[in-house]
Protein backbone atom coordinates (compact mmCIF):
# COMPACT_ATOMS: atom_id res chain seq x y z
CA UNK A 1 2.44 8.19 -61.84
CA UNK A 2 2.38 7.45 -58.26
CA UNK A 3 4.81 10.31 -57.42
CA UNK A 4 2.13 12.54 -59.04
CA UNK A 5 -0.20 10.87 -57.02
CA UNK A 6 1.00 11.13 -53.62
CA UNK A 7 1.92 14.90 -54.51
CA UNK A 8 -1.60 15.96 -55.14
CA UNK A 9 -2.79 13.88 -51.81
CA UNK A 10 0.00 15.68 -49.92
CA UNK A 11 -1.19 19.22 -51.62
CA UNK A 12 -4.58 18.33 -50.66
CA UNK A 13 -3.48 17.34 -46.67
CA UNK A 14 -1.57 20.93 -46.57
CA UNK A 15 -3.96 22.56 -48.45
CA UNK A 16 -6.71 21.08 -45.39
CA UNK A 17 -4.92 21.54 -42.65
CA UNK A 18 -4.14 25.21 -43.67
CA UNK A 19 -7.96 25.76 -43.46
CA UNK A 20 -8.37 24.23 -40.09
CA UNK A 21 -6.08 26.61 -38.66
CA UNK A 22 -7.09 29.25 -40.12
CA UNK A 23 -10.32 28.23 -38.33
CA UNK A 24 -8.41 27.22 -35.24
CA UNK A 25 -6.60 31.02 -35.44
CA UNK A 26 -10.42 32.76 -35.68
CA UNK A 27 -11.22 30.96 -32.45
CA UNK A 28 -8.39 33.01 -31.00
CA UNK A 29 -5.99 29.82 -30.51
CA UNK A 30 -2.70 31.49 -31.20
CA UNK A 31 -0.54 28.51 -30.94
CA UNK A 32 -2.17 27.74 -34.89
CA UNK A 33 -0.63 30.80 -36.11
CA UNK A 34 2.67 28.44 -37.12
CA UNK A 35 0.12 26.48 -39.21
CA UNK A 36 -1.78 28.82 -41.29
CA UNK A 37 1.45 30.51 -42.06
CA UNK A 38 3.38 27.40 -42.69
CA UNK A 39 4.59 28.14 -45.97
CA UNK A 40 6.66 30.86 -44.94
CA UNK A 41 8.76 28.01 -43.29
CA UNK A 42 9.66 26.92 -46.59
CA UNK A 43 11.92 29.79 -47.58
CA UNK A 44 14.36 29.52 -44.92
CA UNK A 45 15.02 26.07 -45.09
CA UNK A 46 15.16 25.83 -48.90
CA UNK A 47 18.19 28.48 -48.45
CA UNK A 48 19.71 26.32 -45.14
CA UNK A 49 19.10 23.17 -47.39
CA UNK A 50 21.08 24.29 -50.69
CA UNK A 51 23.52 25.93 -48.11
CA UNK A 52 24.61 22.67 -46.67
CA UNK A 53 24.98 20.95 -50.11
CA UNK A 54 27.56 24.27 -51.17
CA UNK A 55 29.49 24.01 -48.15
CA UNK A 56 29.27 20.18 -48.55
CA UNK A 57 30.91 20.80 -52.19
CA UNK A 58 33.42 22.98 -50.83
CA UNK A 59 32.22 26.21 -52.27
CA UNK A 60 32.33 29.28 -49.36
CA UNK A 61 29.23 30.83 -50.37
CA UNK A 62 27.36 27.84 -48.65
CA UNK A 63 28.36 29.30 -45.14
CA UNK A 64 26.75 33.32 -46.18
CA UNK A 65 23.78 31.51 -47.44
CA UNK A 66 23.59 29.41 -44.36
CA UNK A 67 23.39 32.69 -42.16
CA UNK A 68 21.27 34.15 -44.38
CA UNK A 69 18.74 31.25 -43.88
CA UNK A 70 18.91 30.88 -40.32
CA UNK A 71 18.54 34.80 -39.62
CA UNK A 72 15.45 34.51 -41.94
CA UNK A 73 14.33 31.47 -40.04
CA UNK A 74 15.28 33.08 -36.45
CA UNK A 75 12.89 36.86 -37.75
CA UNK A 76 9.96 34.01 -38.68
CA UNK A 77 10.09 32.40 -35.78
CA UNK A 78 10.03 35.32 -33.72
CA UNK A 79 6.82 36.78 -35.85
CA UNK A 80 5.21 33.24 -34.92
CA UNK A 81 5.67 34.33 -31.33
CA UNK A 82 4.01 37.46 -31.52
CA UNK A 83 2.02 36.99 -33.79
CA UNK A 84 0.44 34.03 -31.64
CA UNK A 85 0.37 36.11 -28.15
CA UNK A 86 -1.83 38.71 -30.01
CA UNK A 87 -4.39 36.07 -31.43
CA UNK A 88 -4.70 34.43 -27.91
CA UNK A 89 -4.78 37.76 -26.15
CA UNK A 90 -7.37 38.90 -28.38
CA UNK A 91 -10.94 39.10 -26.97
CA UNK A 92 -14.06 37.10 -28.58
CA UNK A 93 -15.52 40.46 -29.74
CA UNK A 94 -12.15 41.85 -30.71
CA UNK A 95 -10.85 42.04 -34.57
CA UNK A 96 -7.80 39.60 -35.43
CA UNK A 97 -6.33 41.94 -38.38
CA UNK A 98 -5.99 44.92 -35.88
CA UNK A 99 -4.01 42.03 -33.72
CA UNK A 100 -2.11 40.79 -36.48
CA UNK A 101 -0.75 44.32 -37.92
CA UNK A 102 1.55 45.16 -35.46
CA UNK A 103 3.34 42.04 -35.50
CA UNK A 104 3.23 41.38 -39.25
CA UNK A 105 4.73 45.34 -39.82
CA UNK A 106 7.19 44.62 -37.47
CA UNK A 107 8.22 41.13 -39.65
CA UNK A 108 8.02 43.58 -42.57
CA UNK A 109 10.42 46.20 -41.31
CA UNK A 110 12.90 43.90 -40.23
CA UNK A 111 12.69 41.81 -43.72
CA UNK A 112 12.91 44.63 -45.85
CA UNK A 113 16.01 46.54 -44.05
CA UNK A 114 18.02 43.52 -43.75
CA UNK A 115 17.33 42.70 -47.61
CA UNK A 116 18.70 45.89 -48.22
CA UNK A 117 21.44 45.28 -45.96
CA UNK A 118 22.03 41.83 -48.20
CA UNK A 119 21.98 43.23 -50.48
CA UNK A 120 23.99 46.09 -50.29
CA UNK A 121 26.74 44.40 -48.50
CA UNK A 122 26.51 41.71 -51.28
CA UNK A 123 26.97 44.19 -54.07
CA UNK A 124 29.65 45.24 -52.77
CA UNK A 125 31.50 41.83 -51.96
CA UNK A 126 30.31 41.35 -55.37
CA UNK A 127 32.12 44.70 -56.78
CA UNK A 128 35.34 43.75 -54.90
CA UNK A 129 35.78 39.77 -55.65
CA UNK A 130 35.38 41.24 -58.98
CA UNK A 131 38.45 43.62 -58.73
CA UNK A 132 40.36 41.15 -56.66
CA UNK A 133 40.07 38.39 -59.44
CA UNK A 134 40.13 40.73 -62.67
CA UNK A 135 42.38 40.30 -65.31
CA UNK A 136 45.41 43.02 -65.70
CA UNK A 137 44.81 44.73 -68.97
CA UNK A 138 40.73 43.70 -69.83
């Protein structure tokens, strides 16, 4: 019960925090930008995480995940930047979405064509380990 506990409190803390950046980011204080969007953190290290435990077990997939993670990590960061230098060079009267969209489609592009990349490339690996370890005769 305590576990569930200190969950919900720690949901709650996010969950408040979140809001005062998002108030923080509508006073044009770009360097809360990292906060409001904080959950898009999560991805990358989830994937760098369960990376280290596969290459910690030996298995070699750990090591394509762990690039995979930190290139996701390394695009978010970089959308943090820019995303922050167009809130704080906003003006008072000026609107935040038209700030935002350049540097959000630009995180966008980049996402999607390296997914495709992934997975493309990974199909393929996928195809050949297949034929490499297939059984003569099946």
């Amino acid at each position: 019960m305590p576990e569930v506990v200190a969950a919900v409190i720690a949901i709650a803390a996010l969950l408040l925090f979140r809001r005062y950046a998002a108030h923080q980011v509508a006073a044009r204080r770009g360097g809360f930008v990292w906060a409001f969007a904080f959950p898009m953190v999560l991805g990358p290290t989830a994937i760098i995480w369960a990376s280290l435990r596969l290459v910690s077990a030996g298995q070699p997939i750990g090591g394509v995940l762990l690039v995979v993670g930190a290139a996701l990590g390394i695009v978010e960061l970089l959308f943090f930047q820019r995303a922050s230098r167009a809130v704080t060079a906003t003006p008072p009267d000026g609107d935040l979405t038209e700030a935002l969209v350049e540097p959000a489609a630009n995180f966008m592009i980049v996402a999607t064509v390296g997914g495709l990349i992934l997975a493309v490339v990974g199909g393929l690996a996928l195809v050949v380990w297949a034929t490499l370890n297939g059984r003569p005769g099946t």
